[in-house]
N, C-alpha and C. Protein backbone atom coordinates (compact mmCIF):
# COMPACT_ATOMS: atom_id res chain seq x y z
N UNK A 1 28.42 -4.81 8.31
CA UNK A 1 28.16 -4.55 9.73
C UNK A 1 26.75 -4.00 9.95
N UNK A 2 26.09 -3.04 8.72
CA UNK A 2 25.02 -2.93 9.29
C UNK A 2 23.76 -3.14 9.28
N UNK A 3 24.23 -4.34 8.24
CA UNK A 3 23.23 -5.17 7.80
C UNK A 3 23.24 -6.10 9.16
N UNK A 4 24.35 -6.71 9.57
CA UNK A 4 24.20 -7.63 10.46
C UNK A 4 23.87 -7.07 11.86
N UNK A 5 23.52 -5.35 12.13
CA UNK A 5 22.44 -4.90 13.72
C UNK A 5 21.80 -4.67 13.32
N UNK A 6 20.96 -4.54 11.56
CA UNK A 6 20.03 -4.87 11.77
C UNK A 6 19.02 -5.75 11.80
N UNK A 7 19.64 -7.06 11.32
CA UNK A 7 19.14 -8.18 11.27
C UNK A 7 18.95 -8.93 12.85
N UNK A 8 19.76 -8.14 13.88
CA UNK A 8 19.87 -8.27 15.63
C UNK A 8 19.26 -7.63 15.89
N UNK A 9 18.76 -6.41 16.02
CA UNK A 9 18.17 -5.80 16.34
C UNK A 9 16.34 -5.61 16.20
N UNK A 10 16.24 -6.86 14.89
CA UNK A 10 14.58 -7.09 14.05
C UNK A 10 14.84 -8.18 14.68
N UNK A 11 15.04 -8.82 15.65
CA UNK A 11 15.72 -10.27 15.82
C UNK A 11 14.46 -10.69 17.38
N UNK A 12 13.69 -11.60 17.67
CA UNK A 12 12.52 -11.91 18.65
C UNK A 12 13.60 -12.15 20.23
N UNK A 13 13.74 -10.96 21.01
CA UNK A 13 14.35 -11.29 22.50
C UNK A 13 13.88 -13.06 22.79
N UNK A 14 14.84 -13.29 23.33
CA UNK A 14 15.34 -14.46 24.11
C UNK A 14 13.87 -14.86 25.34
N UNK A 15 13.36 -13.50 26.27
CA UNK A 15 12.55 -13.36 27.04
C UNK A 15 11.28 -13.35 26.20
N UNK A 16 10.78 -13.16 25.02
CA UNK A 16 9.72 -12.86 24.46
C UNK A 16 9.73 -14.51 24.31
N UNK A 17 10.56 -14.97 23.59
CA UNK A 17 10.69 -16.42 22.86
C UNK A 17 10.07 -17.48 23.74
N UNK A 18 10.50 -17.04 25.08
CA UNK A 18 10.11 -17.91 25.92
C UNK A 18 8.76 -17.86 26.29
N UNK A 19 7.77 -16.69 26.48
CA UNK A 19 7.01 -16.24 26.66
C UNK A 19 5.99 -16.74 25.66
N UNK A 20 6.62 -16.80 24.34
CA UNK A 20 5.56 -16.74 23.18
C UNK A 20 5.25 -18.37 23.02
N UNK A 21 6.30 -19.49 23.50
CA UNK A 21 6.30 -20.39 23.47
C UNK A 21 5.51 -21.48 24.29
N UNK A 22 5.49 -20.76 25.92
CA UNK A 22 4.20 -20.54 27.02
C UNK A 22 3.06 -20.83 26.36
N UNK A 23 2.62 -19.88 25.58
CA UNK A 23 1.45 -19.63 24.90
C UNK A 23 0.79 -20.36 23.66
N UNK A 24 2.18 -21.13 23.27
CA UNK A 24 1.65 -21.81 22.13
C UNK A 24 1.65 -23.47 22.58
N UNK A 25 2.28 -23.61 24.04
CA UNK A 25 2.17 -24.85 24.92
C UNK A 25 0.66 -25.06 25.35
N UNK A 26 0.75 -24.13 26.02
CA UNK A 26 -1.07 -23.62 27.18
C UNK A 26 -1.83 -23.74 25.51
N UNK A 27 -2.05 -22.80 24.39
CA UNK A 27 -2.96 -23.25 23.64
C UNK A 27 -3.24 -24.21 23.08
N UNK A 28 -2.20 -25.41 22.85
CA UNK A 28 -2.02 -26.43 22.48
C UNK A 28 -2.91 -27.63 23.11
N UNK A 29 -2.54 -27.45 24.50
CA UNK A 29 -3.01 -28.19 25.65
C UNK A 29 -4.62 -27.81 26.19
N UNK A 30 -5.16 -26.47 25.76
CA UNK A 30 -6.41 -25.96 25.93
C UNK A 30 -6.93 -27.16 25.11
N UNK A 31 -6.69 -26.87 23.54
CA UNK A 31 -7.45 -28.05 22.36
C UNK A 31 -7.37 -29.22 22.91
N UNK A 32 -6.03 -30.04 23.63
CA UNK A 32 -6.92 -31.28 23.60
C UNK A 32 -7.34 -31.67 24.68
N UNK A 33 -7.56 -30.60 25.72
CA UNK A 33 -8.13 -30.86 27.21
C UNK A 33 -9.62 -30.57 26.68
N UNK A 34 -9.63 -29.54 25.89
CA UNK A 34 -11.27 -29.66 25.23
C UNK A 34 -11.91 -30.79 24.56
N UNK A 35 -10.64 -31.50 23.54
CA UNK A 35 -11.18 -32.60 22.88
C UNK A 35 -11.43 -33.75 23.32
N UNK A 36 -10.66 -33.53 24.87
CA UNK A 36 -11.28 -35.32 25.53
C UNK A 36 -12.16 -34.48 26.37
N UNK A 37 -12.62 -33.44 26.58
CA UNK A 37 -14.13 -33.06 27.51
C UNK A 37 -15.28 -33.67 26.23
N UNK A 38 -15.05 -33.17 25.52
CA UNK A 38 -16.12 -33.33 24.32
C UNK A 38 -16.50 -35.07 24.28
N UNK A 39 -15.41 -36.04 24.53
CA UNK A 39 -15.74 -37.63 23.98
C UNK A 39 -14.06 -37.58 23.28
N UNK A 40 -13.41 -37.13 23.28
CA UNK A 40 -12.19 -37.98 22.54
C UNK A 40 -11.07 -38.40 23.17
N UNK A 41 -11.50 -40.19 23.06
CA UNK A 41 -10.30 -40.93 24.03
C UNK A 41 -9.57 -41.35 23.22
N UNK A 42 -8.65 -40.65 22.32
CA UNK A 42 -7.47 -41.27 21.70
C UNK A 42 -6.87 -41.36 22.04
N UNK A 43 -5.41 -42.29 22.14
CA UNK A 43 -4.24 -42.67 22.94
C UNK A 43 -3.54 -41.47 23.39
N UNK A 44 -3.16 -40.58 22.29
CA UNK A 44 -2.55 -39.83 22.20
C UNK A 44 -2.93 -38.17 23.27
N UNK A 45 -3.94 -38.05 22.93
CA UNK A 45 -4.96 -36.84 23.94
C UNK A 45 -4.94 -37.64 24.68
N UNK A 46 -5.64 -39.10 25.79
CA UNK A 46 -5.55 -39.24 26.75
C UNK A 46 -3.96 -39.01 27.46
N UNK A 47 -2.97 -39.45 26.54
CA UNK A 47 -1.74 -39.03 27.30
C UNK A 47 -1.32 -37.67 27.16
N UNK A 48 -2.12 -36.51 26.78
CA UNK A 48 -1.36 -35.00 27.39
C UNK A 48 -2.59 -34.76 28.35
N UNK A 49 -3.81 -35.07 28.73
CA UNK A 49 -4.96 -35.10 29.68
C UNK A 49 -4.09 -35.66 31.06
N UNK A 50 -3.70 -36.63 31.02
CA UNK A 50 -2.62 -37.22 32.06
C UNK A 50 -1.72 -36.71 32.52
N UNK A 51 -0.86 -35.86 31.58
CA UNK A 51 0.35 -34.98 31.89
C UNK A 51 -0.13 -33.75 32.77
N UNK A 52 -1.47 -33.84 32.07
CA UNK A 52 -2.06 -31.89 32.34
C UNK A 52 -2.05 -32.03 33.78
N UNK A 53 -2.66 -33.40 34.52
CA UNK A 53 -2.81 -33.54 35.46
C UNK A 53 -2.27 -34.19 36.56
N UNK A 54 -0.42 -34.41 35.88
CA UNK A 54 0.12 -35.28 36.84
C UNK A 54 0.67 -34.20 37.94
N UNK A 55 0.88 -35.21 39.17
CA UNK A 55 1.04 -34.17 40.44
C UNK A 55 0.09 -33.98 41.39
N UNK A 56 -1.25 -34.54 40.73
CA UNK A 56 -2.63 -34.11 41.49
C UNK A 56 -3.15 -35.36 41.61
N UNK A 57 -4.25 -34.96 43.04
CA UNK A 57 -4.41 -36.42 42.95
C UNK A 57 -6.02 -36.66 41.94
N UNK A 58 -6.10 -36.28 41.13
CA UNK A 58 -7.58 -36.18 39.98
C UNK A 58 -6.98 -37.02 38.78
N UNK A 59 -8.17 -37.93 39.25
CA UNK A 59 -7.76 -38.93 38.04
C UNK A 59 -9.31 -39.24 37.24
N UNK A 60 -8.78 -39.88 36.04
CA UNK A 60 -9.57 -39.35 34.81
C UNK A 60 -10.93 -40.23 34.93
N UNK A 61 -11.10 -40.87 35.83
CA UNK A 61 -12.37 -41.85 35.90
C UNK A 61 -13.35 -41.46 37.11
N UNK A 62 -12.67 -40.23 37.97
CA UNK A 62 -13.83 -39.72 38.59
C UNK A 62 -14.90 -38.95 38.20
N UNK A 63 -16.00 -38.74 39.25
CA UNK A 63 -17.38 -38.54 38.77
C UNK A 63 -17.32 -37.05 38.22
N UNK A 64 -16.42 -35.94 38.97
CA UNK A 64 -16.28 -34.70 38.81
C UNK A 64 -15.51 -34.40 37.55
N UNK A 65 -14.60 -34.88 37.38
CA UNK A 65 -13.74 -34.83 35.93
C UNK A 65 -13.90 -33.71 34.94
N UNK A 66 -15.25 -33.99 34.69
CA UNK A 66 -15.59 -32.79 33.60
C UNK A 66 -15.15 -31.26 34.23
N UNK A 67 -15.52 -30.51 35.29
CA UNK A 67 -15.53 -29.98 36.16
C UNK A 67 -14.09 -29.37 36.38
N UNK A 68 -13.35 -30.77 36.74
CA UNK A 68 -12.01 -30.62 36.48
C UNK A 68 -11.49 -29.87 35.63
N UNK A 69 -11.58 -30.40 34.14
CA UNK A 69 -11.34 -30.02 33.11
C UNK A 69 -11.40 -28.65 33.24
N UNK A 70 -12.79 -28.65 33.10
CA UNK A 70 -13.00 -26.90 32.79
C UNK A 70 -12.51 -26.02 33.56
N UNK A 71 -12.49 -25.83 34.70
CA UNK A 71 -11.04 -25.26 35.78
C UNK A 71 -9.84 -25.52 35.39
N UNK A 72 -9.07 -26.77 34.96
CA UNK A 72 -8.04 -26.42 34.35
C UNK A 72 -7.43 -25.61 33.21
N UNK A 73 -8.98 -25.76 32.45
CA UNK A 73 -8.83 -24.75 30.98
C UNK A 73 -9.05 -23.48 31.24
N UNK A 74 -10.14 -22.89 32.20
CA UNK A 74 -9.93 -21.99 32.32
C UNK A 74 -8.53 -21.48 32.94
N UNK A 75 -7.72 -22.01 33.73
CA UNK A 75 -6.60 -21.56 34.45
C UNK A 75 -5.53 -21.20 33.62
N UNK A 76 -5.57 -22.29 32.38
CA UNK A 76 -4.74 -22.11 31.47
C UNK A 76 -5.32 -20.79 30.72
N UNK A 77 -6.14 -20.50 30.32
CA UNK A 77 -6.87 -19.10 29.55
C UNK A 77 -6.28 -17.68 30.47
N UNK A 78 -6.17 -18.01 31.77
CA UNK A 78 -6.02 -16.82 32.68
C UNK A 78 -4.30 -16.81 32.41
N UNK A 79 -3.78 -18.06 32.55
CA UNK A 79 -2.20 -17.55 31.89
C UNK A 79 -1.91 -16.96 30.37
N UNK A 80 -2.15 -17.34 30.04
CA UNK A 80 -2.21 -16.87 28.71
C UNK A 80 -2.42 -15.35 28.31
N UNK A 81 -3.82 -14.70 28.92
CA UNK A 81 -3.97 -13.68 29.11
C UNK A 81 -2.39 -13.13 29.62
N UNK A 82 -1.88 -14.02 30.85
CA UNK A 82 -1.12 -13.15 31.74
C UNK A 82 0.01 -12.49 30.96
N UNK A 83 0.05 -13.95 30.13
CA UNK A 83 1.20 -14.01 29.49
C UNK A 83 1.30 -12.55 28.76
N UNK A 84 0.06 -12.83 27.48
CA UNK A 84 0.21 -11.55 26.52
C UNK A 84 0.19 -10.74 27.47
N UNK A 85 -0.50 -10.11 28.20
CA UNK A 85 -0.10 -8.20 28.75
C UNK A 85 1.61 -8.35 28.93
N UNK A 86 1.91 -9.26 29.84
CA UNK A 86 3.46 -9.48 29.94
C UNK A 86 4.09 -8.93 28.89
N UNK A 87 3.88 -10.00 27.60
CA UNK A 87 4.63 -9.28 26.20
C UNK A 87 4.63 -7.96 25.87
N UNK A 88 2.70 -7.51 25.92
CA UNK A 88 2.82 -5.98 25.97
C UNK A 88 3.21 -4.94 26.48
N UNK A 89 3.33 -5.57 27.87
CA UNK A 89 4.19 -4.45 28.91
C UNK A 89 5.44 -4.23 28.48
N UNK A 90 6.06 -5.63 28.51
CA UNK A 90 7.97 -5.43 28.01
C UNK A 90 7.80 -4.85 26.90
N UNK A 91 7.18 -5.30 25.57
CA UNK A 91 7.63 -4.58 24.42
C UNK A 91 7.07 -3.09 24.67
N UNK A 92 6.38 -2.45 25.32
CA UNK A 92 6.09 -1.25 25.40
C UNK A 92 6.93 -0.59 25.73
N UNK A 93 7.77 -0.95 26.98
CA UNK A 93 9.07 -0.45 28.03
C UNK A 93 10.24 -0.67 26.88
N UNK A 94 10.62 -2.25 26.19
CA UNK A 94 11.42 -1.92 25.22
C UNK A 94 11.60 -0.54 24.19
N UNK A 95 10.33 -0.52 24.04
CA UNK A 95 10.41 0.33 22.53
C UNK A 95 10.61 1.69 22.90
N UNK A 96 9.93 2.16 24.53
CA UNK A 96 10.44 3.46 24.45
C UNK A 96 11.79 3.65 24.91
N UNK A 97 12.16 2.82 25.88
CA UNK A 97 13.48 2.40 26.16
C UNK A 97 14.69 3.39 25.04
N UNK A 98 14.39 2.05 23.59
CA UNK A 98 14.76 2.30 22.42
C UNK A 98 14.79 3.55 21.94
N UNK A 99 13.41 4.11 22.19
CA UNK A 99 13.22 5.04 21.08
C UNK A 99 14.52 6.84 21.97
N UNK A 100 14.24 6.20 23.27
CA UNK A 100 14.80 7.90 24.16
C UNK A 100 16.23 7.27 24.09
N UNK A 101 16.95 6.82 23.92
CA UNK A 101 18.03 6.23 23.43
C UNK A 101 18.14 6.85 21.95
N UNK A 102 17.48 6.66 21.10
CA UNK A 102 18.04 6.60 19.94
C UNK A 102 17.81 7.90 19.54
N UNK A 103 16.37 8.79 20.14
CA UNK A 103 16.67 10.59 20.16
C UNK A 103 17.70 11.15 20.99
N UNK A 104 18.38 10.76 21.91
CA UNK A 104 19.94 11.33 22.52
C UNK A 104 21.02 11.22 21.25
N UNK A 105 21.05 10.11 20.49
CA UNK A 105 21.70 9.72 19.69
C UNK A 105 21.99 10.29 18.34
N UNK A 106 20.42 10.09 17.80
CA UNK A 106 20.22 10.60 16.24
C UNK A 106 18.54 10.85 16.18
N UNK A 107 18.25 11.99 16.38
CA UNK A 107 16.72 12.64 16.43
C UNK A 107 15.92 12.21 15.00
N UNK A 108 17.11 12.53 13.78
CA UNK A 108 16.48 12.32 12.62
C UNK A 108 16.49 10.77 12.17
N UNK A 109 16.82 9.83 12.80
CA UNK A 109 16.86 8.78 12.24
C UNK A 109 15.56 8.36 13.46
N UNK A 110 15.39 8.48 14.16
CA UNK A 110 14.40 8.61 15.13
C UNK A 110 12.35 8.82 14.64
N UNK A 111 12.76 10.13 14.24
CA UNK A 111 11.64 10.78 13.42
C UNK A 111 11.30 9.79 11.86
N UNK A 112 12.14 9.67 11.43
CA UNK A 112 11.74 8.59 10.16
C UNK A 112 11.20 7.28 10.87
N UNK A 113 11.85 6.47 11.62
CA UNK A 113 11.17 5.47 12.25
C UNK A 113 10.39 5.53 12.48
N UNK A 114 9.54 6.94 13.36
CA UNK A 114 8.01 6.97 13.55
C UNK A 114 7.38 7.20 12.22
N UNK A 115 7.69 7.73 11.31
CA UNK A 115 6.91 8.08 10.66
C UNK A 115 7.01 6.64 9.45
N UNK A 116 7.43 5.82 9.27
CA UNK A 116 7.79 4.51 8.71
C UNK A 116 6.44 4.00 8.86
N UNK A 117 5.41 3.94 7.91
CA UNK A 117 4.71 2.77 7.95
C UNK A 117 4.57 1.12 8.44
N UNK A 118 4.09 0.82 9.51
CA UNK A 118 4.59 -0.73 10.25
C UNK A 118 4.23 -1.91 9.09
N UNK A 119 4.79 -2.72 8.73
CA UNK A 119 4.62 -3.77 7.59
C UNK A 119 4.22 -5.03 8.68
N UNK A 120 3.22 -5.98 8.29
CA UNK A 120 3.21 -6.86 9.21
C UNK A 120 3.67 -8.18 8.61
N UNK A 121 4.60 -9.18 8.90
CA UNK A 121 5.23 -9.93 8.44
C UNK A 121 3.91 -10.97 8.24
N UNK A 122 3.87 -11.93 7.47
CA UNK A 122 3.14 -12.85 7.23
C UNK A 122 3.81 -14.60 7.04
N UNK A 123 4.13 -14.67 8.86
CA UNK A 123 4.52 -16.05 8.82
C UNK A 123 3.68 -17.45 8.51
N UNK A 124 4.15 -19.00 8.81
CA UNK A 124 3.33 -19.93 8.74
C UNK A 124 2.29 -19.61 10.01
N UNK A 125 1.13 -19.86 9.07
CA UNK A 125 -0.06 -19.66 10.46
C UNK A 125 -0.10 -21.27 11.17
N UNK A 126 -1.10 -21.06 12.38
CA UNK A 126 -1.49 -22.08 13.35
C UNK A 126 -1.79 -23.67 11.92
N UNK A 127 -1.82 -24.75 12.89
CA UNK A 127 -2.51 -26.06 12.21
C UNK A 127 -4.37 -25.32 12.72
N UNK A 128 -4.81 -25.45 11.91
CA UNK A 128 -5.93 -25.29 11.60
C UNK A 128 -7.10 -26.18 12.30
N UNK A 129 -6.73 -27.43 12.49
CA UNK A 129 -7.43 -28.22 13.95
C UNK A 129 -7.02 -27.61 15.34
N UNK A 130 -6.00 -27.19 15.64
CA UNK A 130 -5.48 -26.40 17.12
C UNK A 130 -6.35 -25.13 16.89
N UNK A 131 -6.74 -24.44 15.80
CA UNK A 131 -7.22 -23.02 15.94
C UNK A 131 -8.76 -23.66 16.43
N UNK A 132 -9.32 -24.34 15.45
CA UNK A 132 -10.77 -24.78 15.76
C UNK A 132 -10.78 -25.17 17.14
N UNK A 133 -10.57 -26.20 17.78
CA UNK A 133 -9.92 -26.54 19.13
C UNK A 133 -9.94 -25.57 20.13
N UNK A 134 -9.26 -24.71 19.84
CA UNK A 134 -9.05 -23.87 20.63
C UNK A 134 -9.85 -22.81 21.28
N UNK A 135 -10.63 -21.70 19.93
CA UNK A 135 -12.12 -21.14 19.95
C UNK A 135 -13.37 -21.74 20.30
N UNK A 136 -13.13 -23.41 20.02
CA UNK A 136 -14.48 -23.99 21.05
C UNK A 136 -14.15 -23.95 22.20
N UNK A 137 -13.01 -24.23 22.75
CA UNK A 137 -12.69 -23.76 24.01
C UNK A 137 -12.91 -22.85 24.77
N UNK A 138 -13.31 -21.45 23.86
CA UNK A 138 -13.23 -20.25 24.66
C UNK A 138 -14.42 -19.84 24.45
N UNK A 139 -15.27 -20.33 23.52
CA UNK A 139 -16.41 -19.98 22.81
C UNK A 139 -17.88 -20.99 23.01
N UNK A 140 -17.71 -22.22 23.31
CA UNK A 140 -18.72 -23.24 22.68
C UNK A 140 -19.00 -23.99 23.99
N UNK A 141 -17.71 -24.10 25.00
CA UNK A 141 -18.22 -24.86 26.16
C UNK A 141 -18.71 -23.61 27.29
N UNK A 142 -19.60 -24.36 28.11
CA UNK A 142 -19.60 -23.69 29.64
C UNK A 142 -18.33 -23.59 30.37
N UNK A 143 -18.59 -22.37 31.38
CA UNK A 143 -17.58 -21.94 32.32
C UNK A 143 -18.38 -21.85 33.37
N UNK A 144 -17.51 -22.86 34.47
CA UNK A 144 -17.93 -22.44 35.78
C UNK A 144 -17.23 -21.49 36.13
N UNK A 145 -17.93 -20.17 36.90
CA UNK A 145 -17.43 -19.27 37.34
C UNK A 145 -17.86 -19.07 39.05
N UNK A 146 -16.66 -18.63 39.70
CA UNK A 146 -16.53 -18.72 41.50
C UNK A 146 -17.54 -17.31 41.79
N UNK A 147 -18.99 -18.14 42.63
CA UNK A 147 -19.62 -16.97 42.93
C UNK A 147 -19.93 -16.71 44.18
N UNK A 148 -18.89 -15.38 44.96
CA UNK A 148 -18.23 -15.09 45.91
C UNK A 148 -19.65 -14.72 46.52
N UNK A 149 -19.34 -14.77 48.04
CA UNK A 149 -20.85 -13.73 48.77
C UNK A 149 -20.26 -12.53 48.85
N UNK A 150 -19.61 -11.97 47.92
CA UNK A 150 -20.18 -10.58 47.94
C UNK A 150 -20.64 -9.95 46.86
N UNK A 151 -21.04 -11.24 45.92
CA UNK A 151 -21.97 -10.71 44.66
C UNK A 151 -23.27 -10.63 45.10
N UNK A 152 -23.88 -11.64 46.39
CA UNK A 152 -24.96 -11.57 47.00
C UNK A 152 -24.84 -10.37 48.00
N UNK A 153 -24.17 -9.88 48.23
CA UNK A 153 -23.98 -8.51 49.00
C UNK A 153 -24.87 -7.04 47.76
N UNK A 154 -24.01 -7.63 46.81
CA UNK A 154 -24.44 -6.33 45.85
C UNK A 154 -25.95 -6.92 45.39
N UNK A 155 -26.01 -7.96 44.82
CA UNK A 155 -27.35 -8.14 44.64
C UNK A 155 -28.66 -7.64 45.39
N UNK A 156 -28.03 -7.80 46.93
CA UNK A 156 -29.46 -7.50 47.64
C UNK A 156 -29.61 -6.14 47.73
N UNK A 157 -28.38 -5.32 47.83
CA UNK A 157 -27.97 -3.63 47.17
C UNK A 157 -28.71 -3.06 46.19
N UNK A 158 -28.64 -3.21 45.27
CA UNK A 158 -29.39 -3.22 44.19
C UNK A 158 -30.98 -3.53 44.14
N UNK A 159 -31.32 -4.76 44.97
CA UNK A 159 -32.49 -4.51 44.85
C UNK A 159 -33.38 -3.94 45.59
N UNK A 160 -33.37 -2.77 46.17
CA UNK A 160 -33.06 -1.47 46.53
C UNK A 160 -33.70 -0.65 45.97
N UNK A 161 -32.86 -0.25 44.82
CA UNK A 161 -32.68 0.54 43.93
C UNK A 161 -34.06 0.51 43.00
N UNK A 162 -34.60 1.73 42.98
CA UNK A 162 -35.84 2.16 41.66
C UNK A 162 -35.49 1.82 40.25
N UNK A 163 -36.20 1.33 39.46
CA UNK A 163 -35.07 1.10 38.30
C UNK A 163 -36.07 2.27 37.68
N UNK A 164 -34.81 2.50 36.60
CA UNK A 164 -34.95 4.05 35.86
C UNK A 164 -36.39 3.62 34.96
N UNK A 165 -37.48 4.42 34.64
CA UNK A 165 -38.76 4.42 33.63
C UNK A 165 -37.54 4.11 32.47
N UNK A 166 -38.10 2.93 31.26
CA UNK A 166 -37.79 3.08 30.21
C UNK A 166 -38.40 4.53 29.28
N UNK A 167 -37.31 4.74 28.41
CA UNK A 167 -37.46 5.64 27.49
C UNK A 167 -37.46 5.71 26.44
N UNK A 168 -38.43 6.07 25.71
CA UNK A 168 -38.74 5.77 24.26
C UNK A 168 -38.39 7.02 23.41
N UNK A 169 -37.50 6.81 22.49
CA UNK A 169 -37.19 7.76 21.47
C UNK A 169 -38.06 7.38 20.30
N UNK A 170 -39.26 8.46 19.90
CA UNK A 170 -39.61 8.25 17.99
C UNK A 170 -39.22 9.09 17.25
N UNK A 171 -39.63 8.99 15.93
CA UNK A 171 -38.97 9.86 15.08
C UNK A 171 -39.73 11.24 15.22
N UNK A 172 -40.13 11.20 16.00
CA UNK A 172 -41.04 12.73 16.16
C UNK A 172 -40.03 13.63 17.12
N UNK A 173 -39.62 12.67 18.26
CA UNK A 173 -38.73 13.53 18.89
C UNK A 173 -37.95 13.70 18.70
N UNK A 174 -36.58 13.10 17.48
CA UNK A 174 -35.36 13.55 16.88
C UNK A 174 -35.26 14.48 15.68
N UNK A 175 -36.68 14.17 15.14
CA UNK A 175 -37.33 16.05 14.05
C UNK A 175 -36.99 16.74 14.73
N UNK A 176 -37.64 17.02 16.38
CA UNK A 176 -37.69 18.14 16.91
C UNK A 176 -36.86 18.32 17.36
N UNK A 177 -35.62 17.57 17.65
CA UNK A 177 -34.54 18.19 18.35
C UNK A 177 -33.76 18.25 17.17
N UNK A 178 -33.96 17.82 15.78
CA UNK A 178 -32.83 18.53 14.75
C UNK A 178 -33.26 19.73 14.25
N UNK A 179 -34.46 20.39 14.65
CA UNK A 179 -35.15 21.34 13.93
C UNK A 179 -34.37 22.48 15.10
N UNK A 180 -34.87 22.24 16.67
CA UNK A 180 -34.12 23.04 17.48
C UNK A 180 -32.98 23.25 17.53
N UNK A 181 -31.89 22.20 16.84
CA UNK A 181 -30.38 22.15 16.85
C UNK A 181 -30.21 23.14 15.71
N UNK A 182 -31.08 23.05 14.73
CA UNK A 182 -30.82 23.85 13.45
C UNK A 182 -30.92 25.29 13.58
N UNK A 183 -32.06 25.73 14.33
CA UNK A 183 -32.48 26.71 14.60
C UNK A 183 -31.63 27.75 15.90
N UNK A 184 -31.01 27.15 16.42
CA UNK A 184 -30.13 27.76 17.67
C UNK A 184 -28.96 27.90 16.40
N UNK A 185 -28.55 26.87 15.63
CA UNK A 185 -27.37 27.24 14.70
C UNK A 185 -27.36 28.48 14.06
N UNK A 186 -28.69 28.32 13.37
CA UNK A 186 -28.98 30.06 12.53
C UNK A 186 -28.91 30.82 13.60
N UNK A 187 -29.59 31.34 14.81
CA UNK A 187 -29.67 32.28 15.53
C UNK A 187 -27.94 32.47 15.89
N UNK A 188 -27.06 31.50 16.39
CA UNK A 188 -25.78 31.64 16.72
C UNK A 188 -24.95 32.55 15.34
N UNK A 189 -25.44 32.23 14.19
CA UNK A 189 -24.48 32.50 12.94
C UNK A 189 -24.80 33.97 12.84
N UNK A 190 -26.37 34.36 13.01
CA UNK A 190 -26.74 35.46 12.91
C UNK A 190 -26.12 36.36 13.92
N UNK A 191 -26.26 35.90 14.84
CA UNK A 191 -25.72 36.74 16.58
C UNK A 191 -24.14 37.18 15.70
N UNK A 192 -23.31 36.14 15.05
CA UNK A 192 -21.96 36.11 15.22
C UNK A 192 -21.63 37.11 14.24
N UNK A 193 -22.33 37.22 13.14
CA UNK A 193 -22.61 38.52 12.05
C UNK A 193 -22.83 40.00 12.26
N UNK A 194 -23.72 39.93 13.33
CA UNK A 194 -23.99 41.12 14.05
C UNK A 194 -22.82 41.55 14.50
N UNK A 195 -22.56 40.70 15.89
CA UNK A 195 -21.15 40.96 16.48
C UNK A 195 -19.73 41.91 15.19
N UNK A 196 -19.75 40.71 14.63
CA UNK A 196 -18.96 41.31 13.35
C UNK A 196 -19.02 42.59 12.83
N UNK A 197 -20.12 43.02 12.78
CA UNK A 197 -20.95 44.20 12.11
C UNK A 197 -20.16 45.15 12.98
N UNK A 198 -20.63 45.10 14.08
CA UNK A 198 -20.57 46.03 15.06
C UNK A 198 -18.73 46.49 15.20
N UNK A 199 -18.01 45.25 15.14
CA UNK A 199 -16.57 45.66 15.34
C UNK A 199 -16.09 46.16 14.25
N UNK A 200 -16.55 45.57 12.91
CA UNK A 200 -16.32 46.41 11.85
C UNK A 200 -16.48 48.04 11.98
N UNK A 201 -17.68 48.01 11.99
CA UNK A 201 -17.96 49.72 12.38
C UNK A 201 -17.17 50.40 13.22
N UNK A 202 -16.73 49.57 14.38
CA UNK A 202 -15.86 50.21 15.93
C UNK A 202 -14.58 50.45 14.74
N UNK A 203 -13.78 49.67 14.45
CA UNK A 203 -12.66 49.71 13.86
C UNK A 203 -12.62 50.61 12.68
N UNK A 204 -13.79 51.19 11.51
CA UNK A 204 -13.48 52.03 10.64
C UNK A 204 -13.74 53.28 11.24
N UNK A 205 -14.46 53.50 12.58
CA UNK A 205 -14.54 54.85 13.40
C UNK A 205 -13.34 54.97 14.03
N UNK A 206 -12.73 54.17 13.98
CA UNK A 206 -11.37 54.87 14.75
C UNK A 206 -10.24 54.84 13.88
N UNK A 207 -10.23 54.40 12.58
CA UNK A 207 -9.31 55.15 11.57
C UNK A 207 -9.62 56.12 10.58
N UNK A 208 -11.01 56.41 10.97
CA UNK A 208 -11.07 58.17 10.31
C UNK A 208 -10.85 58.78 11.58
């Protein structure tokens, strides 16, 4: 029996599964929405490029296309994101959930759990073309990004503004401020000796 809660209990929620699966769809579909931006019309990528985009009326021979693309990949990048905090939020709420549950319960079986070193399992990793794929995606192409008027609001704000004199640190001026740091240290140690001195003395005058 208690082998088998805890093999339920180490066991990936039903809600995560789904979540984690999101993510390995959307990354999937990032790589080969990247690989036909790049030039690759294989049968196969042109038909998930098609899927990505059925429902809409954007079809793959217009002039904007590229454009397309990259708005769709980014959209997919912004789920993804959404996704993980999602995971992190629930498993955060799970675990303390868990954990004030299981100190009502048993404090000391509680306290060992925290103090349990975390082991990290080492499953099958990604296909190794989806990982490459994927980091050019996020890494190698341009992003159009939406530039609102009220970045031109702050812009003209700003230019305004005095910009600060640059400031030059040499090694002449960090001598002198380790020499002054050093030197306030001795004077502090000395002050704190004195002090000492003095209560010493207070304290053997009042037990004779």
């Amino acid at each position: 029996m208690a082998g088998r809660a805890t093999t339920q209990s180490n066991a990936i929620p039903a809600w995560r599964k789904r979540i984690e699966d999101r993510i390995a769809k959307a990354r999937a579909l990032i790589g080969r929405l990247t690989s036909f931006r790049s030039g690759n019309n294989r049968p196969r990528i042109m038909r998930t490029v098609r899927m990505a985009f059925a429902g809409t009326n954007i079809s793959l021979s217009q002039p904007d296309i590229t454009q397309k693309l990259t708005e769709r990949i980014d959209d997919l990048k912004q789920k993804i994101a959404a996704w993980g905090k999602r995971i992190r939020r629930f498993s955060e709420g799970s675990r303390r959930f868990n954990q004030n549950r299981l100190f009502q319960s048993d404090q000391k079986r509680l306290y060992k759990l925290l103090e349990r070193p975390k082991v990290c399992g080492a499953g099958q990793g990604p296909d190794q073309a989806d990982i490459i794929a994927f980091w050019r995606g996020l890494w190698s192409e341009p992003v159009n990004h939406s530039e609102g008027p009220w970045m031109e609001v702050v812009a003209s704000q700003g230019a305004t503004v005095t910009p600060m004199d640059p400031i030059t640190i040499t090694p002449e001026d960090v001598a002198e401020a380790t020499e002054n740091f050093s030197t306030r240290c001795e004077q502090l140690r000395l002050e704190a000796k004195r002090i000492g001195t003095i209560i010493q003395t207070y304290c053997n005058s009042k037990s004779t």
